[in-house]
Protein backbone atom coordinates (compact mmCIF):
# COMPACT_ATOMS: atom_id res chain seq x y z
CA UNK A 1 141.30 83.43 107.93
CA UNK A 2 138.00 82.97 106.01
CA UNK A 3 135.44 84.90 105.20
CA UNK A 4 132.96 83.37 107.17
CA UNK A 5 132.74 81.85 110.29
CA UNK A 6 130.09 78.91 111.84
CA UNK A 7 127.53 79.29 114.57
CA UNK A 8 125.49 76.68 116.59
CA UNK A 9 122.29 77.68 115.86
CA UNK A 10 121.60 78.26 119.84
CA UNK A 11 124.38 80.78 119.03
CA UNK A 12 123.10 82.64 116.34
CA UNK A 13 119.76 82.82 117.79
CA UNK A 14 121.75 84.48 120.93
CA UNK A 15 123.37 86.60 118.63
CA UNK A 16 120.47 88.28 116.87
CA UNK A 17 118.74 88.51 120.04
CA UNK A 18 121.35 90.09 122.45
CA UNK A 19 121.44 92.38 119.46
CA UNK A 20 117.43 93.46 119.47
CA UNK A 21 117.67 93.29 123.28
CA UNK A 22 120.57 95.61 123.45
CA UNK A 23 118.25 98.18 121.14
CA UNK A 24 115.57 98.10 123.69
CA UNK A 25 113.46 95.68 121.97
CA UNK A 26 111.11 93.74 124.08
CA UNK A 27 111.83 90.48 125.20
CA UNK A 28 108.78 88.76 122.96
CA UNK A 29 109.70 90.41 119.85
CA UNK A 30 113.35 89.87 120.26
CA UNK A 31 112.17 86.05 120.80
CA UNK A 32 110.13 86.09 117.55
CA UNK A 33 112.23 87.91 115.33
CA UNK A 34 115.49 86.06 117.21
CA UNK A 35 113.71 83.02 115.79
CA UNK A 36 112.38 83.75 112.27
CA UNK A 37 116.16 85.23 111.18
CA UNK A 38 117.56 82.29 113.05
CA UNK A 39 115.74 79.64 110.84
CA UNK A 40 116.31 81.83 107.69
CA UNK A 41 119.77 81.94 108.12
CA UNK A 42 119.73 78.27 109.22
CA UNK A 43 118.37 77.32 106.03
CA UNK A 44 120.42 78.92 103.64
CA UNK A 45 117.87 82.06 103.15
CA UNK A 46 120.86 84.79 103.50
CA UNK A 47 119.00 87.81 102.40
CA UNK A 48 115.94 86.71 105.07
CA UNK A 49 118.52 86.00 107.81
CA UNK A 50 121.25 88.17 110.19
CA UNK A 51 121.37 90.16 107.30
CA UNK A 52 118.30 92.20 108.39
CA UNK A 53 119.64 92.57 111.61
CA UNK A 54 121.05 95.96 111.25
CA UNK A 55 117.94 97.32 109.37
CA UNK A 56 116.13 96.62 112.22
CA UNK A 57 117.21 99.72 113.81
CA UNK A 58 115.99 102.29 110.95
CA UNK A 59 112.73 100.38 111.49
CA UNK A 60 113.21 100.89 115.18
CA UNK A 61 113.72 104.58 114.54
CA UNK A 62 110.30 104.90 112.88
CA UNK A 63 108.30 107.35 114.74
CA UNK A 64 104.85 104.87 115.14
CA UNK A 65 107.49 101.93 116.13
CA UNK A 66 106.85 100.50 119.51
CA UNK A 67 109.22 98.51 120.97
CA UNK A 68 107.37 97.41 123.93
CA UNK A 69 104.28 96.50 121.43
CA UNK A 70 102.27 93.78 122.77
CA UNK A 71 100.57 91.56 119.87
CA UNK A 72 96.56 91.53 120.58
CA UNK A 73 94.78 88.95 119.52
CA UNK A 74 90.73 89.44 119.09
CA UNK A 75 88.66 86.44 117.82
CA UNK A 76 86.20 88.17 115.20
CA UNK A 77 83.95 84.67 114.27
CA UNK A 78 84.49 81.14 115.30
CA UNK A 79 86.64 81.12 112.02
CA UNK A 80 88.42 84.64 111.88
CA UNK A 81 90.97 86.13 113.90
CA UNK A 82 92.26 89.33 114.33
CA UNK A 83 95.92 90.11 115.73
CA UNK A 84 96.88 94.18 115.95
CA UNK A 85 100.78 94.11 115.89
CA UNK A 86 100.40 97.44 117.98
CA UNK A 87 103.08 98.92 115.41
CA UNK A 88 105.76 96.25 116.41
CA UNK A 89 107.64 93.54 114.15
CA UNK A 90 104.49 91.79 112.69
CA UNK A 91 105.89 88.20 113.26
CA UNK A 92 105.50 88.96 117.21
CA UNK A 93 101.58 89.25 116.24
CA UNK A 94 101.70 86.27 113.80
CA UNK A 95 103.26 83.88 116.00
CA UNK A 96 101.06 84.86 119.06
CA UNK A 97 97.75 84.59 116.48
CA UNK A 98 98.86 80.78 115.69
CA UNK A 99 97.75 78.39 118.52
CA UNK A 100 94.19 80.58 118.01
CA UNK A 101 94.05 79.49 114.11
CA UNK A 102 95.44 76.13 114.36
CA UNK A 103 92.90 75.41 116.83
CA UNK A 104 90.01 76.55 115.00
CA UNK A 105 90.85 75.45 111.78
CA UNK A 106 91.22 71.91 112.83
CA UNK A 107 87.70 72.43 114.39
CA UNK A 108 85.99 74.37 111.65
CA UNK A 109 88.30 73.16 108.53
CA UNK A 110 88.99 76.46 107.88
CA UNK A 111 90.24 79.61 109.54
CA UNK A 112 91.65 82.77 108.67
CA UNK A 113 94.34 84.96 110.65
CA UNK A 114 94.55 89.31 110.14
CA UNK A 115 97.51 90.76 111.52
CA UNK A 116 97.27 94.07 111.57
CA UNK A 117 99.62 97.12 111.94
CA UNK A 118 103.17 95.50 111.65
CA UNK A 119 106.23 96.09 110.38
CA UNK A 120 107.29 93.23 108.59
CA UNK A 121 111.13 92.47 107.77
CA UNK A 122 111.13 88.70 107.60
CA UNK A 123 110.12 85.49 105.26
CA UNK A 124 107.21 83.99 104.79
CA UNK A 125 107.93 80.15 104.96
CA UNK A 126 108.86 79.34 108.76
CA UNK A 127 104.95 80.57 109.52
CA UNK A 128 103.40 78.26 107.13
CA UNK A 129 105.62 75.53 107.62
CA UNK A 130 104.86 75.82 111.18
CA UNK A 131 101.23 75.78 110.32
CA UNK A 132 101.76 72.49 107.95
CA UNK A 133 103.78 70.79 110.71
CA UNK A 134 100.63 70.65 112.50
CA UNK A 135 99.06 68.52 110.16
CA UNK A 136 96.86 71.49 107.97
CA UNK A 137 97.72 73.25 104.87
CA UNK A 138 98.57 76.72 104.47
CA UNK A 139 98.54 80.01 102.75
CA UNK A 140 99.73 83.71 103.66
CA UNK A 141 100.50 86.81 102.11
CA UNK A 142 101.26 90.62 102.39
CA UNK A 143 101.62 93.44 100.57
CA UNK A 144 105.03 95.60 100.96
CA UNK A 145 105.95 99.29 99.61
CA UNK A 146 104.46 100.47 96.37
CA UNK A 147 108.70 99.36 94.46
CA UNK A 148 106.85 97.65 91.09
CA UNK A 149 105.75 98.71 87.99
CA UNK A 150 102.68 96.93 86.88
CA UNK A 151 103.27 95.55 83.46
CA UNK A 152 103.07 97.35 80.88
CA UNK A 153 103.34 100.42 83.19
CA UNK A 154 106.83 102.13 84.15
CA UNK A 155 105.89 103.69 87.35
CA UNK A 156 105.26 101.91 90.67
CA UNK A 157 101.95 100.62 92.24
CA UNK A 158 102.56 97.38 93.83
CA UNK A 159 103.96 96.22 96.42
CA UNK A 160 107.10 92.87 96.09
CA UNK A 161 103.78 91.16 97.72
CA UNK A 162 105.28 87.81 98.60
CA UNK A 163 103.12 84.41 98.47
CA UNK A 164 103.87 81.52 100.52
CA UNK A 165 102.21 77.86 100.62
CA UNK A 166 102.55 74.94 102.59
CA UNK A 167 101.57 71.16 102.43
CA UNK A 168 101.96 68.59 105.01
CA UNK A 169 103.62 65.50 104.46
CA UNK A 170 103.01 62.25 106.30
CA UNK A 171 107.39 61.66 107.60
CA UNK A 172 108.41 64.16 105.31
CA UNK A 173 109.02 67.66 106.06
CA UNK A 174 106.40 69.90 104.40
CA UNK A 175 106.08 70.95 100.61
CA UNK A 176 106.68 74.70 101.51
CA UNK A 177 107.18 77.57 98.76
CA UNK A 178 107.64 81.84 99.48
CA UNK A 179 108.24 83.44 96.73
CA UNK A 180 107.93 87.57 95.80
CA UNK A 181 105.77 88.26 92.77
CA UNK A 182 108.64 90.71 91.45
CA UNK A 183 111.44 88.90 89.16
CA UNK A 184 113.65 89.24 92.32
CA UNK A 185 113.23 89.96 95.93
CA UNK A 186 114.04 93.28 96.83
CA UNK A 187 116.38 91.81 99.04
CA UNK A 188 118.44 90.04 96.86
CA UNK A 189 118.72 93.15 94.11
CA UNK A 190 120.00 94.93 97.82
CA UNK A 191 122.95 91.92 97.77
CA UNK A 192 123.64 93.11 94.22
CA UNK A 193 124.13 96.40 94.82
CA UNK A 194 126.19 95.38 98.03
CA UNK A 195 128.11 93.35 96.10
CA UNK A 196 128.75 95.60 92.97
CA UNK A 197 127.19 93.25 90.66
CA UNK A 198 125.03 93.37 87.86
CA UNK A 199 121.21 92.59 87.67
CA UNK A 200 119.55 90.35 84.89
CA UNK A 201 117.21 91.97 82.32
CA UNK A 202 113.93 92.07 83.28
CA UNK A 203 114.28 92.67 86.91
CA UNK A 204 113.22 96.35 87.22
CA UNK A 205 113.57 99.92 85.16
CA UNK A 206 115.27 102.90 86.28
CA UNK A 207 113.73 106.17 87.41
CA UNK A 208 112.92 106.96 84.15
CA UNK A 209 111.28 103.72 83.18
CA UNK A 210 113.80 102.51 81.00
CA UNK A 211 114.85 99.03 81.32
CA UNK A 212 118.71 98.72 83.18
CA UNK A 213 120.92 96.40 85.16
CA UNK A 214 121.87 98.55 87.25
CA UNK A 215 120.74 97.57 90.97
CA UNK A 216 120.93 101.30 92.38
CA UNK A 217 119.15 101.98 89.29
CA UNK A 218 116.12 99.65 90.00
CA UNK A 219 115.80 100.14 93.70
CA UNK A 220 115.58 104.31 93.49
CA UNK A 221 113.28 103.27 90.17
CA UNK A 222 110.65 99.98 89.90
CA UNK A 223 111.08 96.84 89.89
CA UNK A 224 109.05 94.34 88.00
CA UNK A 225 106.44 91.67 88.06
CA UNK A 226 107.67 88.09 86.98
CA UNK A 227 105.76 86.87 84.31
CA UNK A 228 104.74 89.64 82.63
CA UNK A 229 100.52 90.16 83.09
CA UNK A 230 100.25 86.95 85.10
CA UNK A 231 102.74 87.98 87.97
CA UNK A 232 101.42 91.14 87.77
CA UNK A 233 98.13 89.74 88.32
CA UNK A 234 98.57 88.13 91.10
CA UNK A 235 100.44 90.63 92.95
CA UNK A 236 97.48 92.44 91.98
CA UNK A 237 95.45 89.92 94.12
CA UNK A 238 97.45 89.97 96.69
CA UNK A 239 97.64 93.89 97.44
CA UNK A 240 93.59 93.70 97.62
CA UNK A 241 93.16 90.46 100.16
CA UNK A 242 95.92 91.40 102.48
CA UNK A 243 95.54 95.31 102.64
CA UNK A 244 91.58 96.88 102.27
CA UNK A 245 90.15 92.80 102.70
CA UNK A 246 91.66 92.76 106.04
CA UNK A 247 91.70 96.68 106.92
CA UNK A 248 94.94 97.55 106.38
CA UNK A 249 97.69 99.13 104.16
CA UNK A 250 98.40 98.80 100.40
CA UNK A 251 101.54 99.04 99.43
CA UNK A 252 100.93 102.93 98.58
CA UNK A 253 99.53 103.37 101.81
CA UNK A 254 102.36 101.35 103.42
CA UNK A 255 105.07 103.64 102.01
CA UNK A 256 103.53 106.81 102.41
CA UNK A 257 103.17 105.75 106.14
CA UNK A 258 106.86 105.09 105.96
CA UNK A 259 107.15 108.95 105.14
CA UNK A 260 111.04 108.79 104.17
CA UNK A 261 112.02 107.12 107.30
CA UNK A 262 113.11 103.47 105.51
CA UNK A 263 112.03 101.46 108.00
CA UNK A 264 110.46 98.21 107.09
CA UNK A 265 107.10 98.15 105.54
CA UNK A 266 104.04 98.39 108.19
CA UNK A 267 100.37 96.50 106.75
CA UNK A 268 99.08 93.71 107.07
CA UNK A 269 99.67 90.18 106.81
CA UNK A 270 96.66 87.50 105.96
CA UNK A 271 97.44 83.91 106.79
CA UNK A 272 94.44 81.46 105.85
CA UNK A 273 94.78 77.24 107.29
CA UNK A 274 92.94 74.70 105.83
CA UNK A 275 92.28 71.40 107.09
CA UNK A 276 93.46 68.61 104.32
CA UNK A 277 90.72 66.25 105.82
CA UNK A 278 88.22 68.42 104.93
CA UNK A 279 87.02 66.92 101.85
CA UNK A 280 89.51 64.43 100.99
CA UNK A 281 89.81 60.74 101.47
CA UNK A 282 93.07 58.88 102.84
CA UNK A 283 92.98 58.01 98.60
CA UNK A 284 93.34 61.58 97.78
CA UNK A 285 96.04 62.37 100.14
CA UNK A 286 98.11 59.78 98.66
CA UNK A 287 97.04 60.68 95.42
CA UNK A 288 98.43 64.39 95.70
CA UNK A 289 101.97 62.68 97.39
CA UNK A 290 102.40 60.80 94.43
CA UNK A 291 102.02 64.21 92.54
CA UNK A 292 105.10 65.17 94.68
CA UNK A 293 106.53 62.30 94.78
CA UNK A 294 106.70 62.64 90.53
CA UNK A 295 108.19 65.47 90.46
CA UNK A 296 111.29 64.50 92.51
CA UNK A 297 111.33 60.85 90.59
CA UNK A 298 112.43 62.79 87.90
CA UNK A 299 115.15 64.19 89.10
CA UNK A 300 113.17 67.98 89.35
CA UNK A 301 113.47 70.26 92.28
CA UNK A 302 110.60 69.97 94.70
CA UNK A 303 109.79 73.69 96.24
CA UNK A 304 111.65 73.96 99.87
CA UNK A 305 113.96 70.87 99.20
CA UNK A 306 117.32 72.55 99.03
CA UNK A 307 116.49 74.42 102.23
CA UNK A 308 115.95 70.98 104.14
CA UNK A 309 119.51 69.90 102.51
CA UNK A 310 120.55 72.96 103.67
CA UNK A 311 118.99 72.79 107.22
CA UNK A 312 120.43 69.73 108.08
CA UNK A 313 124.01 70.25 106.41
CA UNK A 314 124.30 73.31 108.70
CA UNK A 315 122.98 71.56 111.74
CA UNK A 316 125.56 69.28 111.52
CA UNK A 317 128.55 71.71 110.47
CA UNK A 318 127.49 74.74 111.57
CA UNK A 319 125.65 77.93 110.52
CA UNK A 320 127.35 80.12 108.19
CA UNK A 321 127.86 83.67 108.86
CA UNK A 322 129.72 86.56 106.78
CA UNK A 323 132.82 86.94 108.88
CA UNK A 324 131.83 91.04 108.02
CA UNK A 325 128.48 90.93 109.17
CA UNK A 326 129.19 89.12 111.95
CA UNK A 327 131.80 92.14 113.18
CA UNK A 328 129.45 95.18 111.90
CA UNK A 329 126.76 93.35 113.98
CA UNK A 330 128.72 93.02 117.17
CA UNK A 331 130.02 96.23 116.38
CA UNK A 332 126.75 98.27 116.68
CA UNK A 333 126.05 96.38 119.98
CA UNK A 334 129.24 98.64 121.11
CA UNK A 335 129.00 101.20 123.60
């Protein structure tokens, strides 16, 4: 017997969803976060896929969690967009604030999406490259819980505060990148730990501030920008345009809100679409593919190409799935 086993991926979207359905969630945010964790897992993004599945239910737990929340979406100018989560999954609320911002960004050549109030447990990527697939480029980012040290500091302020970025390609898929400002993901110092391994310098300090590779050791201390200042910096960035720019949480706010209940983050999420056409010529579109197209003549990794291998390897053979958390997840849909 092996340690994992293979799903269609109409089966492990049924999976993941029977699950939120069985835990009362409603049938819109099962959909969305069904989806999201299906395409995460699809494409090779373990620590963004079923794995969050059975997190979901201290987030559930939360006091201020709503599982019948219904996303509502309030056009603020011709160009802004507002989308209160209602204190449910936040990629209900980003997913229903889409058709609004496509729409108006392909009119406008700019637009700008706010969701507000959400708890937020999944990637960044399938949103924008949803966005690019559409033909317009893409930006988003959030803040999370106050988990890093700024640098130079030992004690923690910011948030993981992932970035994501998307570019369409004429019969290619999209030049998509998500990536936290932290060293590692939060997530994938979690596998560590789950997997008794050791960190690499530089990923975080213990509770005293002292440097360690120790995963407990990080996650109950801070973890740490990549890039010393600059990562810093733009987490920095981050924590101001997606929390007070769009009137929500910082990542302080965020985790005192949390109030010891470890349930996923709730703020905000901003996602900003720009139309390529905008001020570019058919020239310069072809001049910024043969930037691309450069960087993978050489034989270097292009951002988001090893989850397309991935996507279609698994597509054809099947998606993999931890034999174990396959049976803990059908086990807590028991009784």
């Amino acid at each position: 017997m092996t340690d994992e086993i293979r799903l269609s991926e109409a089966e492990t979207y049924r999976l993941a969803h029977d699950f939120l359905t069985f835990h009362g969630l409603s049938q819109d945010q099962s959909a969305a976060m069904a989806g999201i964790l299906t395409k995460a897992q699809r494409d090779g993004s373990l620590s963004h896929g079923l794995q969050r599945l059975p997190g979901t239910l201290e987030t559930m737990g939360h006091p201020a969690f709503d599982r019948e929340a219904v996303a509502l979406v309030t056009p603020v100018t011709p160009a802004v967009v507002r989308v209160d989560a209602g204190f449910g999954f936040s990629i209900s609320a980003a997913l229903a604030g889409l058709p609004a911002l496509i729409e108006r960004a392909r009119a406008l050549g700019i637009a700008m999406l706010a969701v507000n109030n959400g708890f937020h447990s999944t990637a960044l990527w399938p949103v924008v490259e949803e966005i690019a697939e559409s033909g317009l480029v893409a930006l988003s980012m959030n803040p999370t819980h106050d988990w890093v040290a700024p640098a130079g500091g030992t004690r923690p302020v910011l948030g993981t505060n992932p970035l994501a970025f998307a570019w369409p390609r004429a019969g290619k898929p999209p030049y998509v990148f998500d990536f936290a400002t932290t060293a590692a993901s939060r997530a994938d110092i979690a596998l560590h730990r789950q997997a008794g391994k050791a960190i690499s310098e530089g990923w975080g300090l213990d509770p005293e501030g002292r440097p360690t590779t120790d995963p407990a050791e990080v996650l109950s201390g801070a973890m740490l920008p990549f890039g010393g200042h600059k990562g810093s910096a733009l987490a920095t960035m981050i924590e101001l345009m997606a929390g007070p720019f769009i009137g929500d949480r910082t990542s302080r706010q965020s985790a005192e809100f949390d109030a010891g209940q470890n349930a996923a983050p709730c703020h905000g999420e901003l996602i900003i679409a720009f139309d390529p056409a905008l001020l570019s010529t058919p020239d310069d579109l072809a001049a910024a593919e043969s930037v691309l197209d450069a960087i993978e003549d050489q034989g270097a990794r292009l951002p988001g190409s090893r989850r397309h291998a991935e996507r279609a390897r698994n597509l054809r053979d099947g998606i993999p799935v931890s034999r174990a958390l396959h049976e803990r997840i059908r086990g807590l849909m028991e009784g």
